[in-house]
Protein backbone atom coordinates (compact mmCIF):
# COMPACT_ATOMS: atom_id res chain seq x y z
CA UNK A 1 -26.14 9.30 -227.78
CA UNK A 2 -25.19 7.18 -230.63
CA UNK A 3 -21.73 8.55 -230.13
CA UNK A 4 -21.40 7.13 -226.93
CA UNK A 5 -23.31 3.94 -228.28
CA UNK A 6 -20.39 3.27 -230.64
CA UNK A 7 -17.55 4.24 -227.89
CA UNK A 8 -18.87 1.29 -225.50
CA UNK A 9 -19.15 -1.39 -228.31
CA UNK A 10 -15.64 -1.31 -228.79
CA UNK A 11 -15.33 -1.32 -225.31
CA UNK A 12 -17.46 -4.57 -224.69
CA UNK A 13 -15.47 -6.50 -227.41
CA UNK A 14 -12.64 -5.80 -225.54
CA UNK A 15 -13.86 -7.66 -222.21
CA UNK A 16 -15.02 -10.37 -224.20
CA UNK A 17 -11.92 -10.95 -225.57
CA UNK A 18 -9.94 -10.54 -222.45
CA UNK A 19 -12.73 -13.38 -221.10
CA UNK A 20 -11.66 -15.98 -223.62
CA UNK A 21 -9.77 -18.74 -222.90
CA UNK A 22 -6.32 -18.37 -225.24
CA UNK A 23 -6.64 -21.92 -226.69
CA UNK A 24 -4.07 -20.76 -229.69
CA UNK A 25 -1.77 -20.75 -226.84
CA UNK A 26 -2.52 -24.21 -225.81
CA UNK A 27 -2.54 -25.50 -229.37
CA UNK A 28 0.71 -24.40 -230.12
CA UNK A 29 2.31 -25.61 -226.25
CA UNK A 30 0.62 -28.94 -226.09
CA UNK A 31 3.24 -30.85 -229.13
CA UNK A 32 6.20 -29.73 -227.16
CA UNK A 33 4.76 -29.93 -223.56
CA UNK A 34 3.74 -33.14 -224.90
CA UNK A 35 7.09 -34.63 -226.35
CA UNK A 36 8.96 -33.09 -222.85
CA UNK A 37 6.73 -34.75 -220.33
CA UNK A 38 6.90 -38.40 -222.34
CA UNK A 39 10.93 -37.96 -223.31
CA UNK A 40 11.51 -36.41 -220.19
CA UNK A 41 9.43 -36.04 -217.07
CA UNK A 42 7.92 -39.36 -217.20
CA UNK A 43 11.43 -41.32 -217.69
CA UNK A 44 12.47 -38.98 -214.68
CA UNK A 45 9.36 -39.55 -212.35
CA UNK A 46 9.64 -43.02 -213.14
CA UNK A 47 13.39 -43.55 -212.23
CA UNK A 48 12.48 -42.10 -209.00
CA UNK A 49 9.30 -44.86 -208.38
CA UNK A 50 11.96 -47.40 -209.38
CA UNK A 51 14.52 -46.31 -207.05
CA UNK A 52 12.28 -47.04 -204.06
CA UNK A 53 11.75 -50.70 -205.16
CA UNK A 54 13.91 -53.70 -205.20
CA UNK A 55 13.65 -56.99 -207.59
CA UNK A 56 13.97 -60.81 -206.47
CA UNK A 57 15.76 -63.43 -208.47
CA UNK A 58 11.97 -64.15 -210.44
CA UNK A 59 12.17 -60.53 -211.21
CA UNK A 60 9.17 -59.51 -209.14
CA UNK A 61 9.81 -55.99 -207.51
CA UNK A 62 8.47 -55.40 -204.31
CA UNK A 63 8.47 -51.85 -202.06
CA UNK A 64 12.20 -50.97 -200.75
CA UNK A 65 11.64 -47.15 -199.30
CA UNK A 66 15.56 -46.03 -199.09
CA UNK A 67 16.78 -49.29 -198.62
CA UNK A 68 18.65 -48.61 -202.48
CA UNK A 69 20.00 -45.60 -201.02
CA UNK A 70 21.77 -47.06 -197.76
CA UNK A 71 22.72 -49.78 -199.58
CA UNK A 72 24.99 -47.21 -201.62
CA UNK A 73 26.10 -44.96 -198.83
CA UNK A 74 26.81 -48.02 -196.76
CA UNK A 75 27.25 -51.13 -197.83
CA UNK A 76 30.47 -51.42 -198.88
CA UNK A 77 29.35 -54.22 -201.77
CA UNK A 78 28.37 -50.44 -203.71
CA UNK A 79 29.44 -47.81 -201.41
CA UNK A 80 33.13 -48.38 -202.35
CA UNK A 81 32.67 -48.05 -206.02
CA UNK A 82 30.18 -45.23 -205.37
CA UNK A 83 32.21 -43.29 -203.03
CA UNK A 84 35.44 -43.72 -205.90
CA UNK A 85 32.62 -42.75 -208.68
CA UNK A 86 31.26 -39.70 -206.92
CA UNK A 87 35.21 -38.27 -205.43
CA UNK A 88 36.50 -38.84 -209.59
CA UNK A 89 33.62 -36.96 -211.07
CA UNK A 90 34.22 -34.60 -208.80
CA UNK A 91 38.34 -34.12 -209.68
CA UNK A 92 36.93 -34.28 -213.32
CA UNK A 93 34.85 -30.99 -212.73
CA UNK A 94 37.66 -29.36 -211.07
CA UNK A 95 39.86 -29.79 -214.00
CA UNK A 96 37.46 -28.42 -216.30
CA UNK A 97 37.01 -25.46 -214.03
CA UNK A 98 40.63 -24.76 -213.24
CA UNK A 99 41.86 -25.29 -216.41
CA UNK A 100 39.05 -25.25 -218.93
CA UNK A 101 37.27 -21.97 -218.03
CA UNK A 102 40.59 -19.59 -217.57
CA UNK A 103 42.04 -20.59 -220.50
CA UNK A 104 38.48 -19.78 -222.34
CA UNK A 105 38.51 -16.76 -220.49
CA UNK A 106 41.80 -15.88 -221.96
CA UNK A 107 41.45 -16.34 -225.22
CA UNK A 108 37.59 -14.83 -225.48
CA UNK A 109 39.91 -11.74 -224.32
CA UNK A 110 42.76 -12.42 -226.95
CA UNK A 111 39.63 -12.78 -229.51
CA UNK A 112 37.81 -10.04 -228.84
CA UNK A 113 41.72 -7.54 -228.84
CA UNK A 114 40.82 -4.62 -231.39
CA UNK A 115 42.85 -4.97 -234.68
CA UNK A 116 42.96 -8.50 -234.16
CA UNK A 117 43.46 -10.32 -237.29
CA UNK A 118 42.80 -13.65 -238.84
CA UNK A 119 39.81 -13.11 -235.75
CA UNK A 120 37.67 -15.56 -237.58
CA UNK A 121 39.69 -18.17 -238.51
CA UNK A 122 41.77 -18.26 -234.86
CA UNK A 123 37.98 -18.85 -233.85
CA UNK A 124 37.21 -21.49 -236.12
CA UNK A 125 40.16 -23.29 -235.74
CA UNK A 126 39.77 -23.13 -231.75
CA UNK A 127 35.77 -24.62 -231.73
CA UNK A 128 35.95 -26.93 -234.31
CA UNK A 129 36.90 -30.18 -231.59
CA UNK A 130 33.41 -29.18 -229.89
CA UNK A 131 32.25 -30.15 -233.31
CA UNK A 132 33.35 -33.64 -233.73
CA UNK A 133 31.78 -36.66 -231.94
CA UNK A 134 33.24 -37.67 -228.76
CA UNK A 135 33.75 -41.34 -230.31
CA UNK A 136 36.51 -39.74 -232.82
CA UNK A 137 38.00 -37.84 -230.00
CA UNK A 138 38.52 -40.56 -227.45
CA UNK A 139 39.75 -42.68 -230.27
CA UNK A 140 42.10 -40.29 -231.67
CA UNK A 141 43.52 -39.38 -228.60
CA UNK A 142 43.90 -43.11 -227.71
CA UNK A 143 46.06 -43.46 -230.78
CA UNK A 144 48.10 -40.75 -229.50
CA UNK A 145 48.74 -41.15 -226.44
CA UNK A 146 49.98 -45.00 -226.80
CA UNK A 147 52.68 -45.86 -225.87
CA UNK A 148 52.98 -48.88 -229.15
CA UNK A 149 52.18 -46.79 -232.01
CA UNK A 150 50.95 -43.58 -230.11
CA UNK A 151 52.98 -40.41 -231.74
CA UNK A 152 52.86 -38.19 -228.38
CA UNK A 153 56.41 -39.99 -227.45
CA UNK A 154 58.33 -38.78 -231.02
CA UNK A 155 56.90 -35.48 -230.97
CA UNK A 156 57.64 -35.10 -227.19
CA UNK A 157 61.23 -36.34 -228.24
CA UNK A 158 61.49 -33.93 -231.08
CA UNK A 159 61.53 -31.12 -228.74
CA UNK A 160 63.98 -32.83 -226.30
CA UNK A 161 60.85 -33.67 -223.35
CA UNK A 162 60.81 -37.62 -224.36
CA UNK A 163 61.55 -38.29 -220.93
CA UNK A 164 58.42 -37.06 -219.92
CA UNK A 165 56.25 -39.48 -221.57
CA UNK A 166 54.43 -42.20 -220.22
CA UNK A 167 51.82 -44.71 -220.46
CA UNK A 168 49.27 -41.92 -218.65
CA UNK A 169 45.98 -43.75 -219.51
CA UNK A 170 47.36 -47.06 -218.10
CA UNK A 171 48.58 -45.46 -214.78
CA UNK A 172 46.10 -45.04 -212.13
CA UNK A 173 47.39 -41.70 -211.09
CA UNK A 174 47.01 -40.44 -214.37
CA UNK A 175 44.34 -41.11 -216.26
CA UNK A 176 41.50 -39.54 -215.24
CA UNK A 177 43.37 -36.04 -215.31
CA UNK A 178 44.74 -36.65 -218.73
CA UNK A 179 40.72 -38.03 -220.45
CA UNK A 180 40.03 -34.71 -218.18
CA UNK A 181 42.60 -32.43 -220.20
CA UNK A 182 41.20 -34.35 -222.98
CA UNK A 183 38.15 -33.02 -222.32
CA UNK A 184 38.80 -29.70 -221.94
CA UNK A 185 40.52 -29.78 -225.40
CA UNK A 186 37.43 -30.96 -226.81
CA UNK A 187 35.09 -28.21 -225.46
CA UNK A 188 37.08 -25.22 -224.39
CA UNK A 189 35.62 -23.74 -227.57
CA UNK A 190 32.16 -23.51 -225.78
CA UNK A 191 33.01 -21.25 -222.74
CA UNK A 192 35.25 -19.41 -225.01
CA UNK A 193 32.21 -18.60 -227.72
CA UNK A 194 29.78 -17.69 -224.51
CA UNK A 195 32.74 -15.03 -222.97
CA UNK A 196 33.70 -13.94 -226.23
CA UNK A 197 29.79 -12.78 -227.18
CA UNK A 198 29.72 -11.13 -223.73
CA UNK A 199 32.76 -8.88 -224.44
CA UNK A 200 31.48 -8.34 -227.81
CA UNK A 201 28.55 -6.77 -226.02
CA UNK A 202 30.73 -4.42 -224.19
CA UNK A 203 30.19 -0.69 -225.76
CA UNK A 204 33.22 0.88 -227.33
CA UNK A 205 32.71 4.24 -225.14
CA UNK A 206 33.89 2.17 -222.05
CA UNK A 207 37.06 1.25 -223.12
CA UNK A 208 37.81 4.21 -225.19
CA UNK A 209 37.61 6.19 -221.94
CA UNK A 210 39.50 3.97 -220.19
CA UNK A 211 41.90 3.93 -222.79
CA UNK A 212 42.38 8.21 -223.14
CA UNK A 213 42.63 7.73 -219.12
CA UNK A 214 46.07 5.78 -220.17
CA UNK A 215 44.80 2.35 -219.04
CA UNK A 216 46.24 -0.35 -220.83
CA UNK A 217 44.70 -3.32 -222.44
CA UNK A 218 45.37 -5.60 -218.91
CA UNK A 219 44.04 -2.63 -216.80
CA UNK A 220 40.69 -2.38 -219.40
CA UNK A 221 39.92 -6.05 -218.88
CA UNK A 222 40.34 -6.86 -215.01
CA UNK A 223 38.92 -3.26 -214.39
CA UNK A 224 36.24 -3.08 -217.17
CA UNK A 225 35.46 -6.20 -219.19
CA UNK A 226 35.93 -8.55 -216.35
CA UNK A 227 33.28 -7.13 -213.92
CA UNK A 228 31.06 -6.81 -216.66
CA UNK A 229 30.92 -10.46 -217.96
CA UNK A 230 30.59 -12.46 -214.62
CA UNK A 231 26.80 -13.51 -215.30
CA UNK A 232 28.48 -15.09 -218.05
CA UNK A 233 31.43 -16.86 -215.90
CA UNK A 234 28.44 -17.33 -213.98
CA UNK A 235 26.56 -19.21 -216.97
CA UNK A 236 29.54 -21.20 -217.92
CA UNK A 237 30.12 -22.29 -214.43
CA UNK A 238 26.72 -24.06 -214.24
CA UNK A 239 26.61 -25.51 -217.54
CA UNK A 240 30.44 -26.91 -216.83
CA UNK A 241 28.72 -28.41 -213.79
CA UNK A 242 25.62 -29.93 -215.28
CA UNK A 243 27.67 -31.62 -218.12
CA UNK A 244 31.05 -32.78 -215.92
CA UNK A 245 28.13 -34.68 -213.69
CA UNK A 246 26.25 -36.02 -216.56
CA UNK A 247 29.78 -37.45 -218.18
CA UNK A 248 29.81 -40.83 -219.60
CA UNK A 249 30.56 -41.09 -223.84
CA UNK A 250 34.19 -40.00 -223.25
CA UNK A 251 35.56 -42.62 -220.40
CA UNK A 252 33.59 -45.23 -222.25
CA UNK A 253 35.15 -44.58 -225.82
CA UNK A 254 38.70 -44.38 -224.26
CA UNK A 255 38.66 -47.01 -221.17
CA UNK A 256 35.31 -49.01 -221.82
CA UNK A 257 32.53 -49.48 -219.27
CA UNK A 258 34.81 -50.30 -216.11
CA UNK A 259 36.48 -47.26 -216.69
CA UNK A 260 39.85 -48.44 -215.89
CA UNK A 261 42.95 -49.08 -214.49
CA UNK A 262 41.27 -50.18 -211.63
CA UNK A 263 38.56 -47.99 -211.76
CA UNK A 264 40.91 -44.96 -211.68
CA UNK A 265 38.91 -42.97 -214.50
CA UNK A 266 34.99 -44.40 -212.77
CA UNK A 267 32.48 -41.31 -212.68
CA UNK A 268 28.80 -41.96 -211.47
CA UNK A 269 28.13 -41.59 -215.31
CA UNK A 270 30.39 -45.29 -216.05
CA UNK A 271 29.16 -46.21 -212.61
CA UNK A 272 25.30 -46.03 -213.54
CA UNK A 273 25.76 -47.65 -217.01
CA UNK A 274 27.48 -51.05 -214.77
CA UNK A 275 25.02 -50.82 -212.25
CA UNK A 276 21.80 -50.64 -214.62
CA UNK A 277 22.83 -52.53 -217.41
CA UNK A 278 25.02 -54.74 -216.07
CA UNK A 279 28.61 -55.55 -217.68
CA UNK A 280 30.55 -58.79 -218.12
CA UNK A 281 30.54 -60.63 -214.80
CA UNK A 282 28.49 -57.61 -213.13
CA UNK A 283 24.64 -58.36 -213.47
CA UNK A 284 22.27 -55.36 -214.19
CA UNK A 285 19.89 -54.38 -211.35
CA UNK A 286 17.76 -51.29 -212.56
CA UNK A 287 16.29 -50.38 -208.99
CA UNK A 288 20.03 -49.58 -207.87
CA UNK A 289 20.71 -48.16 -210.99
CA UNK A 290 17.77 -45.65 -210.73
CA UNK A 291 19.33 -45.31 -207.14
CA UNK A 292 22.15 -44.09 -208.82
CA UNK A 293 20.53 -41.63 -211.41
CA UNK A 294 18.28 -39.90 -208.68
CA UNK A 295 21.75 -39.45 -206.94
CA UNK A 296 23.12 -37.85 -210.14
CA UNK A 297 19.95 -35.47 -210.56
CA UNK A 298 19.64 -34.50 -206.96
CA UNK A 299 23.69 -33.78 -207.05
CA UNK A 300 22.88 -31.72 -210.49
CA UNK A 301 19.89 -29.98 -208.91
CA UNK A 302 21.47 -29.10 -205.87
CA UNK A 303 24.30 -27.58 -207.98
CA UNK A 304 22.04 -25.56 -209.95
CA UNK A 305 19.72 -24.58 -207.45
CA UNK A 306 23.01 -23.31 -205.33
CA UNK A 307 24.18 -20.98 -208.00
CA UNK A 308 20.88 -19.39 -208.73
CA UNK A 309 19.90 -18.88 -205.14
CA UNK A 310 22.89 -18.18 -203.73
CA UNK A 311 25.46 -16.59 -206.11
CA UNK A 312 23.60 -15.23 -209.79
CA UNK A 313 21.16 -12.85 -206.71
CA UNK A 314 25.03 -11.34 -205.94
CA UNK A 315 26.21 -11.41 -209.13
CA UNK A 316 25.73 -7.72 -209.96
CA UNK A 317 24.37 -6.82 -213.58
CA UNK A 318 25.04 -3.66 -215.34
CA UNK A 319 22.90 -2.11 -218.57
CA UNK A 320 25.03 -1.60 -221.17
């Protein structure tokens, strides 16, 4: 009897506790759920209130439903800057993904070669521009590339290609690939870190059977390694996405806020800083601005919603 006493006390303690309310939980959430929702969700909800109102010359707003919007898509007083904004940011991304990723690809497989040396300083050496600020970068390579005092031209004509240099980020046709190629110099070494800890996590006994099968190191990675690390690829794709459409420090360092020649290098990042803040003869107008930033998060979350719904379900992952 007392036996059995003793057995259900533990037993009731048990329930009790599985009754409470985990307030430790909520004390340690609520300073971070608390600095996200201010910093964050509140700036966001509220740029989507102000896109749905527009302001009067006494700067008294008044209810505007999707007038913002058509005003955009349509009017060509915005839509023509939009429309140029939106088609460069989206030639900016495909840079980054055409040329950016593969070449992080290949050198996370160069890396990651056995009997590799110098491993750790080739890997150094290749992320240390993700390190600096974007202000040095666009300045530096605006140094370089000029055609005054620039020193692309003389090294180009050291190795006999001086014809090939010109003025790239004063040429329309030109500039927004080469602050793109700019860009991928700067953070190639971010991909390349992200593929290079996925092969890492590869185990030996997959390649070493591969390898006593006579497969060579090309056949081990598109057969092997490759397969294995798409959820990365995957990864890398996204986050290339999220930060090529959230672009702005490195067009304004290098060609200033109207992102020129002629608005050749303008991205909806350059585009929302005119439009909200206004810039030289262009007066601010934050309800079209906000316009503009919904645009940018919808575009974002349609990205990322696309790849988790309809390609990382494919993407097939393997337990290593």
């Amino acid at each position: 009897m007392a036996s059995t006493q003793t057995a259900e006390l533990p037993r009731a303690q048990i329930a009790g506790r599985r009754g409470r309310f985990p307030w430790h939980v909520v004390v340690f959430l609520a300073p971070a759920t608390l600095i996200y929702t201010v910093f964050m969700v509140y700036p966001l909800l509220d740029s989507l209130r102000l896109s749905l109102f527009t302001r009067d010359e006494a700067g008294v707003e008044s209810f505007a439903g999707l007038a913002n919007y058509a005003a955009l898509f349509f009017d060509p007083q915005w839509s023509d800057r939009f429309w140029n904004a939106l088609g460069n940011n989206v030639l900016f991304f495909a840079v980054h993904m055409l040329v950016q990723n593969p070449i992080a690809i290949g050198l996370a497989a160069l890396l990651a070669l056995p009997n590799l040396r110098f491993t750790n300083t080739y890997r150094t050496l290749m992320f240390t521009p993700t390190l600096l600020s974007v202000v040095i970068i666009g300045f530096i390579w605006k140094l370089i590339l000029s055609p005054t005092w620039g020193v692309a031209k003389s090294m180009l004509g050291t190795v006999g290609l001086g014809s090939l240099f010109a003025p790239w980020l004063g040429q329309e046709h030109s500039a927004l690939i080469t602050l793109a190629l700019v860009s991928v110099w700067q953070w190639v070494g971010m991909p390349l870190l992200l593929t290079y800890a996925a092969l890492l996590n590869i185990p030996d006994s997959l390649t070493e059977a591969a390898r006593v099968d006579g497969a060579g190191q090309m056949t081990i990675f598109w057969r092997i390694k490759l397969p294995l690390i798409w959820p990365t690829i995957g990864m890398v794709t996204i986050l290339t996405f999220v930060g090529n459409f959230n672009a702005f420090d490195l067009i304004y360092v290098a060609q200033g806020a109207l992102a020129g020649p002629n608005f050749a290098t303008d991205i909806l990042g350059t585009f929302f800083y005119r439009t909200f803040f206004g810039f030289q003869l262009q007066l601010g107008d934050p309800t079209m601005g906000a316009a503009v930033a919904t645009i940018m998060f919808l575009i974002i979350l349609a990205g990322v919603m696309t790849y988790f719904y309809l390609v990382q379900r494919r993407l097939q992952r393997y337990e290593l």
